[in-house]
Each structure stands twice: as C-alpha cells, then as structure tokens.
PDB file of N, CA and C in Angstrom:
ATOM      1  N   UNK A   1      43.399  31.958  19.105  1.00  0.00           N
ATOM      2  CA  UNK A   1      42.155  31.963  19.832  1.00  0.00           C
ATOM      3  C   UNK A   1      41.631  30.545  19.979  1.00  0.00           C
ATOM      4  N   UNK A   2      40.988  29.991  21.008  1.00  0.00           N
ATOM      5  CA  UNK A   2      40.799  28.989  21.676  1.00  0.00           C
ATOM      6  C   UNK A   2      39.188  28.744  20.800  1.00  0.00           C
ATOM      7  N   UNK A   3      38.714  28.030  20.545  1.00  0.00           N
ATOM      8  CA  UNK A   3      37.335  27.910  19.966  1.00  0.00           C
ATOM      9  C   UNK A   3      36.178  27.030  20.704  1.00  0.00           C
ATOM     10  N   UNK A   4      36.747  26.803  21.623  1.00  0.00           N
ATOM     11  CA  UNK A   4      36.131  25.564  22.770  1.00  0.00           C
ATOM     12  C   UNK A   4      35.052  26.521  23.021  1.00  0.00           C
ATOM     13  N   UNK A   5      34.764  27.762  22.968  1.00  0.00           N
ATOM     14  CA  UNK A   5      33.607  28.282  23.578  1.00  0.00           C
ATOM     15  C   UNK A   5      32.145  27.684  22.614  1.00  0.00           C
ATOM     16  N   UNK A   6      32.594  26.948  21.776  1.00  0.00           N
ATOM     17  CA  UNK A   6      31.118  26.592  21.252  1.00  0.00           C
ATOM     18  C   UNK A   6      30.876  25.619  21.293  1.00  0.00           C
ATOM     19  N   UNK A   7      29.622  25.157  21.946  1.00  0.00           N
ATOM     20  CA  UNK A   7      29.378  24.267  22.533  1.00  0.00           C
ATOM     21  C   UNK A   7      28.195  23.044  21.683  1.00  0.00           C
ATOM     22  N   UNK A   8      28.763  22.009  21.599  1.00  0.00           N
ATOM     23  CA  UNK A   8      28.273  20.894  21.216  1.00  0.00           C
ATOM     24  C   UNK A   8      27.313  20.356  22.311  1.00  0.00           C
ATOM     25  N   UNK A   9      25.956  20.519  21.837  1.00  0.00           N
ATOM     26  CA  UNK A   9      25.134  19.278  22.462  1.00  0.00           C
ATOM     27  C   UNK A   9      26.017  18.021  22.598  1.00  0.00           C
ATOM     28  N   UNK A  10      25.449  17.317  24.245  1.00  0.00           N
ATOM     29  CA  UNK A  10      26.237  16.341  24.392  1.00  0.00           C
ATOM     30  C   UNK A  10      25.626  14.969  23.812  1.00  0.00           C
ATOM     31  N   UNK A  11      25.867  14.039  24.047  1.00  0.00           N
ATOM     32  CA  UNK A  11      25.120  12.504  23.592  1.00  0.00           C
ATOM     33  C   UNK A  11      23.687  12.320  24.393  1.00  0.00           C
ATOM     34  N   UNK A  12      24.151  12.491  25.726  1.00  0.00           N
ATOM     35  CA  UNK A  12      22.923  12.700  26.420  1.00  0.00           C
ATOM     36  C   UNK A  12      21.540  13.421  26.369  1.00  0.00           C
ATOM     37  N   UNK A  13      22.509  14.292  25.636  1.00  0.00           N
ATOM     38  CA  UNK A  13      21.232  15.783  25.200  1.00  0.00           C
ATOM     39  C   UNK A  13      20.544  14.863  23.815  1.00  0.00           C
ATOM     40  N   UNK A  14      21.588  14.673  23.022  1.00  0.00           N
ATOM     41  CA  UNK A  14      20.599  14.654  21.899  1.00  0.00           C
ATOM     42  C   UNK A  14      20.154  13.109  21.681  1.00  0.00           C
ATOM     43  N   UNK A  15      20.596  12.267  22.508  1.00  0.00           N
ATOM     44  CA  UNK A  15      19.363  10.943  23.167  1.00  0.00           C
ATOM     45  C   UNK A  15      18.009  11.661  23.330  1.00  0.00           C
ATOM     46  N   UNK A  16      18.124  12.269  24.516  1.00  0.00           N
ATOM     47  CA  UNK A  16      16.608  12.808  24.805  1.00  0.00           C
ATOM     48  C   UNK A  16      16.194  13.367  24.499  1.00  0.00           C
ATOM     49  N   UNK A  17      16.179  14.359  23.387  1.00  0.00           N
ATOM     50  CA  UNK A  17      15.566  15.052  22.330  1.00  0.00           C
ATOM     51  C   UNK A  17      15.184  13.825  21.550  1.00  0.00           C
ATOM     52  N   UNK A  18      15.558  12.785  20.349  1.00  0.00           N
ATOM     53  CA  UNK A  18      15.711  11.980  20.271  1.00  0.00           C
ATOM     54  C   UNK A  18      14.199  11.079  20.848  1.00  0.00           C
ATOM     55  N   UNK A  19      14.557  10.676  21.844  1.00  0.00           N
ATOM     56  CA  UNK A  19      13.669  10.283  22.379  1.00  0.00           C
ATOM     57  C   UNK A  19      12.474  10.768  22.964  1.00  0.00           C
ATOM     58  N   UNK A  20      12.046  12.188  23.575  1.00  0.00           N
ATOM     59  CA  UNK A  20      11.389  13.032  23.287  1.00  0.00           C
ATOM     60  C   UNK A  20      10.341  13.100  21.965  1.00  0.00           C
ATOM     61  N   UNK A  21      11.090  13.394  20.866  1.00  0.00           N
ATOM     62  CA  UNK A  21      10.269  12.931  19.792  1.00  0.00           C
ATOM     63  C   UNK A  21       9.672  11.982  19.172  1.00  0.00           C
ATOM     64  N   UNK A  22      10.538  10.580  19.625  1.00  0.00           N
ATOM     65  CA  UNK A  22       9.934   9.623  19.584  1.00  0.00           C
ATOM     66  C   UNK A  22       8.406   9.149  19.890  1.00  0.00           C
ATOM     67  N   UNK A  23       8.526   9.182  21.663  1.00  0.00           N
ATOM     68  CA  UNK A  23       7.438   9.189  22.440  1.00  0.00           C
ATOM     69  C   UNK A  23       6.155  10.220  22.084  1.00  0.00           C
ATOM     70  N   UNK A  24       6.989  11.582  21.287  1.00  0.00           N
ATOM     71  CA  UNK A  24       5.428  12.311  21.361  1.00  0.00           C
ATOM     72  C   UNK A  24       4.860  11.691  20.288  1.00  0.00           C
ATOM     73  N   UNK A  25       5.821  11.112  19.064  1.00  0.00           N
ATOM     74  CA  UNK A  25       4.765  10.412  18.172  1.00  0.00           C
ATOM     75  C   UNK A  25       4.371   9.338  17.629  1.00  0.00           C
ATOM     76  N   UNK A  26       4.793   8.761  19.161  1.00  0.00           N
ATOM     77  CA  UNK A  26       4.074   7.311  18.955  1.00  0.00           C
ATOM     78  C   UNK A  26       2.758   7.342  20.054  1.00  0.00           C
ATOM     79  N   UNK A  27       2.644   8.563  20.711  1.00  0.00           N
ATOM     80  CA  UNK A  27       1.490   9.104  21.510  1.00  0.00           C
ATOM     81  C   UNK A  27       0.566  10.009  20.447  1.00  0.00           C
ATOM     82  N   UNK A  28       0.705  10.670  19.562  1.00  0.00           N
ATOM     83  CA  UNK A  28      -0.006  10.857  18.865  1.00  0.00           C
ATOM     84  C   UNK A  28      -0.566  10.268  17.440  1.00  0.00           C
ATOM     85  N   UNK A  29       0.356   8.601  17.119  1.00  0.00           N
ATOM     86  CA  UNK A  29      -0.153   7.492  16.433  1.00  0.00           C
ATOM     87  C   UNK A  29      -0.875   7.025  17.222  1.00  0.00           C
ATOM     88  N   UNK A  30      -0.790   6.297  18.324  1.00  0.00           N
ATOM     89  CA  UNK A  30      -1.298   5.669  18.700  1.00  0.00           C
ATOM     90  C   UNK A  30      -3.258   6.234  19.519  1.00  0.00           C
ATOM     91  N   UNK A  31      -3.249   7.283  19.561  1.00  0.00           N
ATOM     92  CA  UNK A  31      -4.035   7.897  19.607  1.00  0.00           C
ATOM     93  C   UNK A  31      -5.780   7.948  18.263  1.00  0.00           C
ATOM     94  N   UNK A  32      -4.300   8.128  17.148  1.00  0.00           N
ATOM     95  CA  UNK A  32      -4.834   8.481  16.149  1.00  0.00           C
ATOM     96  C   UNK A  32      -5.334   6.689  15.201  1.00  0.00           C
ATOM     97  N   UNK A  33      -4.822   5.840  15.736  1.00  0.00           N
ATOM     98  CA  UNK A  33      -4.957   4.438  15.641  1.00  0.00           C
ATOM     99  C   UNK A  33      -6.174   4.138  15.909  1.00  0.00           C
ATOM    100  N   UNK A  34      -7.090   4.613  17.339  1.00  0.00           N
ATOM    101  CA  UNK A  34      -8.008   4.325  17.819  1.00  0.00           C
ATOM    102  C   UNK A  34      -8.719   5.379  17.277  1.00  0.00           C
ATOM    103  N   UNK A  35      -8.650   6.600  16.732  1.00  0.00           N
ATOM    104  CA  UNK A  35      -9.624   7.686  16.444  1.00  0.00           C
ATOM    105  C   UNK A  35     -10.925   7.014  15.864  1.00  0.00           C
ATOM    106  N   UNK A  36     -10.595   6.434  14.852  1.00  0.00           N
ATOM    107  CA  UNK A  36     -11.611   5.892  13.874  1.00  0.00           C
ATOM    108  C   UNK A  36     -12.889   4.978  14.486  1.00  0.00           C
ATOM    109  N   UNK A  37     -11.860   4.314  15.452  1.00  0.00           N
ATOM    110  CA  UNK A  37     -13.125   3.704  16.586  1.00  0.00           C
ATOM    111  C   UNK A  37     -13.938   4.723  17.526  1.00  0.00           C
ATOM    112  N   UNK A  38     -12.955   5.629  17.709  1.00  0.00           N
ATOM    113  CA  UNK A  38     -13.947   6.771  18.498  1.00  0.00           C
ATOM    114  C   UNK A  38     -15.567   6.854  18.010  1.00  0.00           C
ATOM    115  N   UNK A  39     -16.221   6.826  16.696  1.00  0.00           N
ATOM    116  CA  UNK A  39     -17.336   7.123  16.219  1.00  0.00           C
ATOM    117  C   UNK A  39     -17.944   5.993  16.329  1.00  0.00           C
ATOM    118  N   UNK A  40     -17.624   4.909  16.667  1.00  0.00           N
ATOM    119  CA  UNK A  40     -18.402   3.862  16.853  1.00  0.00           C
ATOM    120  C   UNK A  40     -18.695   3.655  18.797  1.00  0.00           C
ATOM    121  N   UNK A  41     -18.446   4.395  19.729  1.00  0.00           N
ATOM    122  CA  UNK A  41     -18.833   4.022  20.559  1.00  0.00           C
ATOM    123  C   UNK A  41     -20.003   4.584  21.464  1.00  0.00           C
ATOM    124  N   UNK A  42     -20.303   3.657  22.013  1.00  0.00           N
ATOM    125  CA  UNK A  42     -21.806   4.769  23.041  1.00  0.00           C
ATOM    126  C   UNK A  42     -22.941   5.100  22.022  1.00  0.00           C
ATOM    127  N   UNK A  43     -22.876   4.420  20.740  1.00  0.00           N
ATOM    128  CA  UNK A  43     -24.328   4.612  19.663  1.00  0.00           C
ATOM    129  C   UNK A  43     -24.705   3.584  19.403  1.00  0.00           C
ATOM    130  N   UNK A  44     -26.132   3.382  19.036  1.00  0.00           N
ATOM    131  CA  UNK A  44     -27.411   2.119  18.856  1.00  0.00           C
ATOM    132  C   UNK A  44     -26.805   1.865  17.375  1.00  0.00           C
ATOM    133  N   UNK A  45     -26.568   0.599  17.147  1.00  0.00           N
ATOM    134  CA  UNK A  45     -25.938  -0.286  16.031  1.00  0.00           C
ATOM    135  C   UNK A  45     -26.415   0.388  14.849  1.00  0.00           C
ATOM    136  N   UNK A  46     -27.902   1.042  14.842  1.00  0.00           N
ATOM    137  CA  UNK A  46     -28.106   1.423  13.465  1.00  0.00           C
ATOM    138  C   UNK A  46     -27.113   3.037  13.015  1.00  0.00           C
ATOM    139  N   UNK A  47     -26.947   3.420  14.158  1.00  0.00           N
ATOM    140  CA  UNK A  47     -25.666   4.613  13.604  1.00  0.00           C
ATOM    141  C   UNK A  47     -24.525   4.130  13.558  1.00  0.00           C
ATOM    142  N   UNK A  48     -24.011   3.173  13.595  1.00  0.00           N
ATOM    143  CA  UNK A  48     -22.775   2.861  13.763  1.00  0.00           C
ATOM    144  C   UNK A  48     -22.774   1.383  12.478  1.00  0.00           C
ATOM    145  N   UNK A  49     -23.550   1.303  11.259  1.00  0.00           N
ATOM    146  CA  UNK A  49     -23.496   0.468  11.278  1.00  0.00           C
ATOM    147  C   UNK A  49     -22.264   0.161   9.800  1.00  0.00           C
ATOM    148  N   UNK A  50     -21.993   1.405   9.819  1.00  0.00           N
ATOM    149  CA  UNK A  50     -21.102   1.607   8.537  1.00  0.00           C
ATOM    150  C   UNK A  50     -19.906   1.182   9.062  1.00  0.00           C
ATOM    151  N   UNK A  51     -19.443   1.679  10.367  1.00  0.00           N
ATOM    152  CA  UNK A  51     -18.258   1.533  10.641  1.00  0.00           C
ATOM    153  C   UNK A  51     -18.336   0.451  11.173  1.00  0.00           C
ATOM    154  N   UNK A  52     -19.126  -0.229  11.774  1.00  0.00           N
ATOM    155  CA  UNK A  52     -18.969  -1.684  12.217  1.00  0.00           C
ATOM    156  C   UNK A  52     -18.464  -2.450  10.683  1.00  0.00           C
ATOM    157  N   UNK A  53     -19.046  -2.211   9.911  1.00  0.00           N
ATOM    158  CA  UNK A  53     -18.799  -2.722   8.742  1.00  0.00           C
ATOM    159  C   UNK A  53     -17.110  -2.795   8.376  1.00  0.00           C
ATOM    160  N   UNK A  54     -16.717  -1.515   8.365  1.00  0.00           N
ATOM    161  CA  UNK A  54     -15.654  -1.057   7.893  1.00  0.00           C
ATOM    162  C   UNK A  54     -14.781  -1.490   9.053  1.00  0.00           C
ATOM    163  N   UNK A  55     -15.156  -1.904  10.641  1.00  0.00           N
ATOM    164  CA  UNK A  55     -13.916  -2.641  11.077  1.00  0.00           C
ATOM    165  C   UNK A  55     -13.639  -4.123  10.983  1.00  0.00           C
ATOM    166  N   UNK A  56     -15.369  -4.725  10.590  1.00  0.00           N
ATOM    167  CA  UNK A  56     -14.793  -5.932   9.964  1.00  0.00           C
ATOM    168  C   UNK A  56     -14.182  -5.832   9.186  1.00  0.00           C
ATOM    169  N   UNK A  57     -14.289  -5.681   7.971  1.00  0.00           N
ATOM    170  CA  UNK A  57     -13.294  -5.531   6.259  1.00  0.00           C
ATOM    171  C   UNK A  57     -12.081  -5.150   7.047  1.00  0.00           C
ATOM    172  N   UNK A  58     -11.383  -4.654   7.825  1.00  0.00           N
ATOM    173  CA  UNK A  58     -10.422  -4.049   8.236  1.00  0.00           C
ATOM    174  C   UNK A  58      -9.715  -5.612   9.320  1.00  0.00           C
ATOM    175  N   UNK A  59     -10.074  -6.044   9.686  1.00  0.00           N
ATOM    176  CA  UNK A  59     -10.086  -6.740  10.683  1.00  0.00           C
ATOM    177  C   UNK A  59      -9.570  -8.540   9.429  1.00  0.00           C
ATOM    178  N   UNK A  60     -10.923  -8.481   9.075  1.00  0.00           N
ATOM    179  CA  UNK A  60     -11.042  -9.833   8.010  1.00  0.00           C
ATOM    180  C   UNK A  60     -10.013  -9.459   6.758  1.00  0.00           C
ATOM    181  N   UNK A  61      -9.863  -8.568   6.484  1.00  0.00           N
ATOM    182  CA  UNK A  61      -8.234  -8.151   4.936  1.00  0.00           C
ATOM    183  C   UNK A  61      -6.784  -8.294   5.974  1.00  0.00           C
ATOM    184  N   UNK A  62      -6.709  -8.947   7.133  1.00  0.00           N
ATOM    185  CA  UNK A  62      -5.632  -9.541   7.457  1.00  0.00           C
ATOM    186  C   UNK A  62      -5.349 -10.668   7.469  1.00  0.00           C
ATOM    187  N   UNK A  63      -4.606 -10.640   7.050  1.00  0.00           N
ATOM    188  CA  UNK A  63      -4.346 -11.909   6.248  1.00  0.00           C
ATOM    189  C   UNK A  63      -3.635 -12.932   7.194  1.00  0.00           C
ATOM    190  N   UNK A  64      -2.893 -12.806   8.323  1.00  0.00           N
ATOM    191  CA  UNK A  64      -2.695 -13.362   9.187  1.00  0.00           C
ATOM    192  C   UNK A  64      -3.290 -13.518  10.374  1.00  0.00           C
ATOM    193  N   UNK A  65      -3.742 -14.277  10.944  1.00  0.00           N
ATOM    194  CA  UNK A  65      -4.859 -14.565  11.986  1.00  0.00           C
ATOM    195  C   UNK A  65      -4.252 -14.404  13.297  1.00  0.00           C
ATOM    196  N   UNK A  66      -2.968 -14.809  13.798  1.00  0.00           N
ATOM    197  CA  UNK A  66      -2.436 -13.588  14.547  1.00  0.00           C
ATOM    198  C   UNK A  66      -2.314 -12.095  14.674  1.00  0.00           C
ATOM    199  N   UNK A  67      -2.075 -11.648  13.783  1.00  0.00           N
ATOM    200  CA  UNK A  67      -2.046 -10.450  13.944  1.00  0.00           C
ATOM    201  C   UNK A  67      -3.645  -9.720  13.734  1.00  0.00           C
ATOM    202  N   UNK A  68      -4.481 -10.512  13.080  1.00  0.00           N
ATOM    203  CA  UNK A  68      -6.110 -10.303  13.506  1.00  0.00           C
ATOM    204  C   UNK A  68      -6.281 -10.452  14.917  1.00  0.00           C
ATOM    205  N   UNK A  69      -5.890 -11.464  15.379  1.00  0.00           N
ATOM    206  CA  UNK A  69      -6.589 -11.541  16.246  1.00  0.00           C
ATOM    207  C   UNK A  69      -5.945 -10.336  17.850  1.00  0.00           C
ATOM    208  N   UNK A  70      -4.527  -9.529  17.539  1.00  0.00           N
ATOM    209  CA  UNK A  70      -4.094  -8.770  18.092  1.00  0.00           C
ATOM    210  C   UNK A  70      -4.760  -7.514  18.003  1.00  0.00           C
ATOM    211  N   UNK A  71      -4.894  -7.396  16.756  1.00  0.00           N
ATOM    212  CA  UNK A  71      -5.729  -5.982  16.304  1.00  0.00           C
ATOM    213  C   UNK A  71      -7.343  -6.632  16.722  1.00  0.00           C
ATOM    214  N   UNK A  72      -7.582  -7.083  16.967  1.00  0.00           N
ATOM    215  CA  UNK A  72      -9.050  -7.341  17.781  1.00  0.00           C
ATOM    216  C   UNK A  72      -8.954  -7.419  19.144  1.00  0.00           C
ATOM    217  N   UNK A  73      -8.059  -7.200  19.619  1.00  0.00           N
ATOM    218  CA  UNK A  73      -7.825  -8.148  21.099  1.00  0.00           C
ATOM    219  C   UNK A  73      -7.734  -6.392  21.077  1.00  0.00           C
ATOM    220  N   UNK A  74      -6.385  -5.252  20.465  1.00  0.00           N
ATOM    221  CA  UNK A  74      -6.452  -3.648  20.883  1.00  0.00           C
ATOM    222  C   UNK A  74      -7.988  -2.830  20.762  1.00  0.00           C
ATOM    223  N   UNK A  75      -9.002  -3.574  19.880  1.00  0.00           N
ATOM    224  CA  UNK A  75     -10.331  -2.833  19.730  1.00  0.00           C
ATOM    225  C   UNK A  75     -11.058  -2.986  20.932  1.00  0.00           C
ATOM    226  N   UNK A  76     -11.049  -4.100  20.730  1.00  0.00           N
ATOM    227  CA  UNK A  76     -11.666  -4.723  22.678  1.00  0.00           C
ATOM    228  C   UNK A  76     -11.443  -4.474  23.455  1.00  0.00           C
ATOM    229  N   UNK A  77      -9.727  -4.323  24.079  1.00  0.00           N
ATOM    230  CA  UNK A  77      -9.785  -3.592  25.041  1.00  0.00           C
ATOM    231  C   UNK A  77      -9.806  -1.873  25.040  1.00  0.00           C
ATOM    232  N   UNK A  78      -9.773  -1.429  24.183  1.00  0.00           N
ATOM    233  CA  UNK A  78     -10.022   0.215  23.706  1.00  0.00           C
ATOM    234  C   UNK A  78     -11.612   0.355  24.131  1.00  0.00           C
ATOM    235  N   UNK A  79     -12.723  -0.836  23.759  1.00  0.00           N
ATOM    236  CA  UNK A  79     -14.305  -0.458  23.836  1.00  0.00           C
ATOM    237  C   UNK A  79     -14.273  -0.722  25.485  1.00  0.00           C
ATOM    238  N   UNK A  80     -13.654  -1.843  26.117  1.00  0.00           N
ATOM    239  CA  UNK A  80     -13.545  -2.194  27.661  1.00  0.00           C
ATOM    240  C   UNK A  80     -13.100  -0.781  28.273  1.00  0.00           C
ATOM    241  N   UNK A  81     -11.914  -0.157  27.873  1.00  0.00           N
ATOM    242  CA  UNK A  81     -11.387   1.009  28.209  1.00  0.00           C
ATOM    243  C   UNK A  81     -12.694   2.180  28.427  1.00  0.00           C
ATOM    244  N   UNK A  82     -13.406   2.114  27.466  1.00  0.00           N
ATOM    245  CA  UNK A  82     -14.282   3.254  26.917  1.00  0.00           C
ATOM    246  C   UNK A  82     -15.835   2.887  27.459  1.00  0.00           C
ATOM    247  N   UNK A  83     -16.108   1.745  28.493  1.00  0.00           N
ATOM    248  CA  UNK A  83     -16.996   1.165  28.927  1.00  0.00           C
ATOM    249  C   UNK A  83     -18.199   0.825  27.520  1.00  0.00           C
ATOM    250  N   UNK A  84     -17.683   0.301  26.491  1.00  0.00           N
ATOM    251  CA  UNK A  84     -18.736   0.023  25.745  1.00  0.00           C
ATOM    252  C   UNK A  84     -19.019  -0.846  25.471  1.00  0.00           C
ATOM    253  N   UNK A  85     -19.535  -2.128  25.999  1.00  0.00           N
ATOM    254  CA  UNK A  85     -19.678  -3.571  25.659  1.00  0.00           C
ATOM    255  C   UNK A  85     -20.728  -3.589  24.705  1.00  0.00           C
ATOM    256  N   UNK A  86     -21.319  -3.076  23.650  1.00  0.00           N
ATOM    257  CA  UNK A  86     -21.911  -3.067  22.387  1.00  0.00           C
ATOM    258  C   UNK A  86     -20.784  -3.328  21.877  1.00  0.00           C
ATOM    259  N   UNK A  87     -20.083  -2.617  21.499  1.00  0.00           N
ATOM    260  CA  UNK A  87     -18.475  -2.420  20.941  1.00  0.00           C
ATOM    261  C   UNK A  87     -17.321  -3.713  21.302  1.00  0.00           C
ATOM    262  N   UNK A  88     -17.930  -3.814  22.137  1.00  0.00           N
ATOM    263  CA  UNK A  88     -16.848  -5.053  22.727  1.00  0.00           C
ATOM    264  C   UNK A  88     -17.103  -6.202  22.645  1.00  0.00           C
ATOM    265  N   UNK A  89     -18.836  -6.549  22.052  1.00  0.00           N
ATOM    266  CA  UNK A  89     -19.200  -7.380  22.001  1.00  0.00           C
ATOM    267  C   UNK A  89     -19.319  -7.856  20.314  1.00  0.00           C
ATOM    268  N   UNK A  90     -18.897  -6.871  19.477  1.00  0.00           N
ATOM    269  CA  UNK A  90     -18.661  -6.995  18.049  1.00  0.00           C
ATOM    270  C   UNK A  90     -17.663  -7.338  17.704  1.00  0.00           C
ATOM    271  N   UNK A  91     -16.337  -6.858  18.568  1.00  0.00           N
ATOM    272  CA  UNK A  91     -15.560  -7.637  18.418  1.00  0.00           C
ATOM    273  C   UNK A  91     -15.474  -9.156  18.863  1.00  0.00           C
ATOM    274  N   UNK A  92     -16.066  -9.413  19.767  1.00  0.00           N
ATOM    275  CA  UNK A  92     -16.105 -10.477  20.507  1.00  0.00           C
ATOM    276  C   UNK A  92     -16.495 -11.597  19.222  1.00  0.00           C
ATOM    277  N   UNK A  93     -17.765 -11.236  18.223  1.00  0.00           N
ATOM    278  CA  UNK A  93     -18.440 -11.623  17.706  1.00  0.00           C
ATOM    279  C   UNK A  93     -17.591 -12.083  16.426  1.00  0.00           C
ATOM    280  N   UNK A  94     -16.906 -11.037  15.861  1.00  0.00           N
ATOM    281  CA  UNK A  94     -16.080 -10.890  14.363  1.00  0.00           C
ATOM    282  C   UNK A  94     -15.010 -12.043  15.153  1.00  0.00           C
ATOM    283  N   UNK A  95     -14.495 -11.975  16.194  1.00  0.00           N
ATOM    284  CA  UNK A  95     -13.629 -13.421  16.727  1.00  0.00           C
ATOM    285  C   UNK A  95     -13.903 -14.295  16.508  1.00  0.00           C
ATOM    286  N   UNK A  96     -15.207 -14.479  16.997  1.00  0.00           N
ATOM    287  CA  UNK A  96     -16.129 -15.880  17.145  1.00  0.00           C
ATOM    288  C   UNK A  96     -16.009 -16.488  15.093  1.00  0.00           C
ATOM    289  N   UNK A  97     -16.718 -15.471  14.396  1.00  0.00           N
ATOM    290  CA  UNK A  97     -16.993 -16.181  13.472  1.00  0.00           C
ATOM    291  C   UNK A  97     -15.720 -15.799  12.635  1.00  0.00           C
ATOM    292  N   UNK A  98     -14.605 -15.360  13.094  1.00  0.00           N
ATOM    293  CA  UNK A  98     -13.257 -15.386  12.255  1.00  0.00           C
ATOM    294  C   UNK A  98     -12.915 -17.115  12.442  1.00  0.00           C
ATOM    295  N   UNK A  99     -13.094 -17.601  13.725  1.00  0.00           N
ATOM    296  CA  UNK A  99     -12.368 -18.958  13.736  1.00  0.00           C
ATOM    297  C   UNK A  99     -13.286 -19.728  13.346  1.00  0.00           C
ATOM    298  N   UNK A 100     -14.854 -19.447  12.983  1.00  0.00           N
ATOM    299  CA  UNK A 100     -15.327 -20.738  11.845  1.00  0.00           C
ATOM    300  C   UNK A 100     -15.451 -20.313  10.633  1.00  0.00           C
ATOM    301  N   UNK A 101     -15.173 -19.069  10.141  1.00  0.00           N
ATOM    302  CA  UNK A 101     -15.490 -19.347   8.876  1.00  0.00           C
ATOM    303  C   UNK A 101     -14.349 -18.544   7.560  1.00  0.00           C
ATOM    304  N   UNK A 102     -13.847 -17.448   8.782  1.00  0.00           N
ATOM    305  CA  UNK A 102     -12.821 -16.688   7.571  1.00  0.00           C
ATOM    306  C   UNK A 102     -11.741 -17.527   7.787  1.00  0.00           C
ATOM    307  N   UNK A 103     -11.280 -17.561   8.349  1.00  0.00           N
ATOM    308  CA  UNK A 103      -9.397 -18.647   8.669  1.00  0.00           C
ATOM    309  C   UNK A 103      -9.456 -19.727   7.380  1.00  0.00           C
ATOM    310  N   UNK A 104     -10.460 -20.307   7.302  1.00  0.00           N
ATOM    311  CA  UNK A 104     -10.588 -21.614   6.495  1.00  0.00           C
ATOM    312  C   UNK A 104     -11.107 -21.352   4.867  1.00  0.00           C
ATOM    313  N   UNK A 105     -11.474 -20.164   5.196  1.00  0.00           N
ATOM    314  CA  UNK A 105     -12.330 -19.401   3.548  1.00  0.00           C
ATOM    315  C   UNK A 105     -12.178 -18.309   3.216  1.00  0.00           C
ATOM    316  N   UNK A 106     -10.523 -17.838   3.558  1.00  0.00           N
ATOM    317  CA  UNK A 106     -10.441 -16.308   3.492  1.00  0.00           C
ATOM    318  C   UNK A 106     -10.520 -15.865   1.917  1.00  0.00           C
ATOM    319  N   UNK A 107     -10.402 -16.531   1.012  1.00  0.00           N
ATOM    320  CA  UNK A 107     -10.731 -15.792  -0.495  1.00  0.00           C
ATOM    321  C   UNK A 107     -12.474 -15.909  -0.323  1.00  0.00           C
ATOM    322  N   UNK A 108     -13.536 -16.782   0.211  1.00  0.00           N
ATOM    323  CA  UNK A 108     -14.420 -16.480  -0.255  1.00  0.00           C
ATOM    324  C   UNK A 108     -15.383 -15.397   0.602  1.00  0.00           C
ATOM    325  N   UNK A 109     -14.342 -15.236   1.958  1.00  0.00           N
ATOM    326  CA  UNK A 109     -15.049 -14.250   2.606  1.00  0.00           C
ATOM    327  C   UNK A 109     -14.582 -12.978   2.560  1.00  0.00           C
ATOM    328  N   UNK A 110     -14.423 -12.194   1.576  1.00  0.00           N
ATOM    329  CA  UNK A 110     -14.175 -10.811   1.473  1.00  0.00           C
ATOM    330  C   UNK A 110     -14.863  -9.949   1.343  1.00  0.00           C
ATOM    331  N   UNK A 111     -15.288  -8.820   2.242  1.00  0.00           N
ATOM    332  CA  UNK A 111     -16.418  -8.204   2.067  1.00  0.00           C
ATOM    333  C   UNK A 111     -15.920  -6.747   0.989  1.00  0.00           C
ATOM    334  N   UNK A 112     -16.883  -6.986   0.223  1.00  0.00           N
ATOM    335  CA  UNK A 112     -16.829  -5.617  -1.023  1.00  0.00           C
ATOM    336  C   UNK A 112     -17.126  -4.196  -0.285  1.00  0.00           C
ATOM    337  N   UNK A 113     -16.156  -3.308  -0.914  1.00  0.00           N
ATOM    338  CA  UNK A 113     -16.219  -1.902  -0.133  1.00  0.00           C
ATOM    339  C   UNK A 113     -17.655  -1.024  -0.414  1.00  0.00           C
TER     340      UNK A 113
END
C-alpha cells in the first residue's frame, strides 16, 4: 500500500501560519505597549498626574539616551496620533529637561516609586 495519501503541510503553508502568528502578536504587543498611555489622554493634568509621573520614571530608568529618546519620540507620536498635545507636550517637556539635566546626572536624578 502506497502511503502518499497523507499529506504534509507544505513549506509555504507552514511559513504563513508561521507568520500569521507572528503578525497577530506583534499587533497585539504593540497595542498593548501603548495601553498604559491610553489613561493618560484627553484628561486635565490633575487626573493624569500619577501616570505622567510613572512615564517619566519609565522614560528617565533608561539608561541609554537613545533608546529614551525613541521611546519618547513612540509616546509623542501615539499622543499626535490620538490628537492630544497636553500629552505631547509632556513629552516634549521630559525631552527638553532629559538633555539638561538627566544625561549628565542620571544617578542623581532618579525618581522614587
């Protein structure tokens, strides 16, 4: 008896499955990346003022100023995305005073949780 009747997914197939899964979950990281900013947008600074907090500390505990300044550059355009220039303007701000004062004093600027 011949056994060829059972059939192997081909390479092609299981690329795109493969890849399929990939994409759905780097669409539902990346989603979930920005969630946390979700609660900070479209509200008056005094409700938001925890998490403003918590994206500096988040922002300033990187320790490389490139990659700060990437992960500030994705918040910004996420609040631009989301029309919130309150939001966009905090980041703007945590930029501003990352290049005078944390870059040069990052042990003494650590904010306590």
């Amino acid at each position: 008896m011949n056994q060829s009747y059972i059939t192997n997914p081909s390479i092609n197939q299981v690329f795109l499955r493969r890849l399929i899964i990939v994409l759905l979950l780097l669409c539902t990281l990346s989603s979930k990346l920005f969630a946390q900013y979700d609660t900070l947008l479209h509200k008056p600074y005094n409700k938001k003022v925890l998490g403003v907090h918590a994206m500096y500390k988040d922002l300033i505990d990187i320790g490389d100023s490139v990659k700060r300044d990437q992960k500030a550059g994705e918040i910004k355009a996420f609040a631009r995305k989301n029309n919130d220039k309150g939001l966009e303007l905090e980041v703007y701000f945590l930029k501003f005073f990352g290049t005078l004062f944390i870059s040069s004093n990052q042990k003494k600027w650590r904010i306590p949780n």
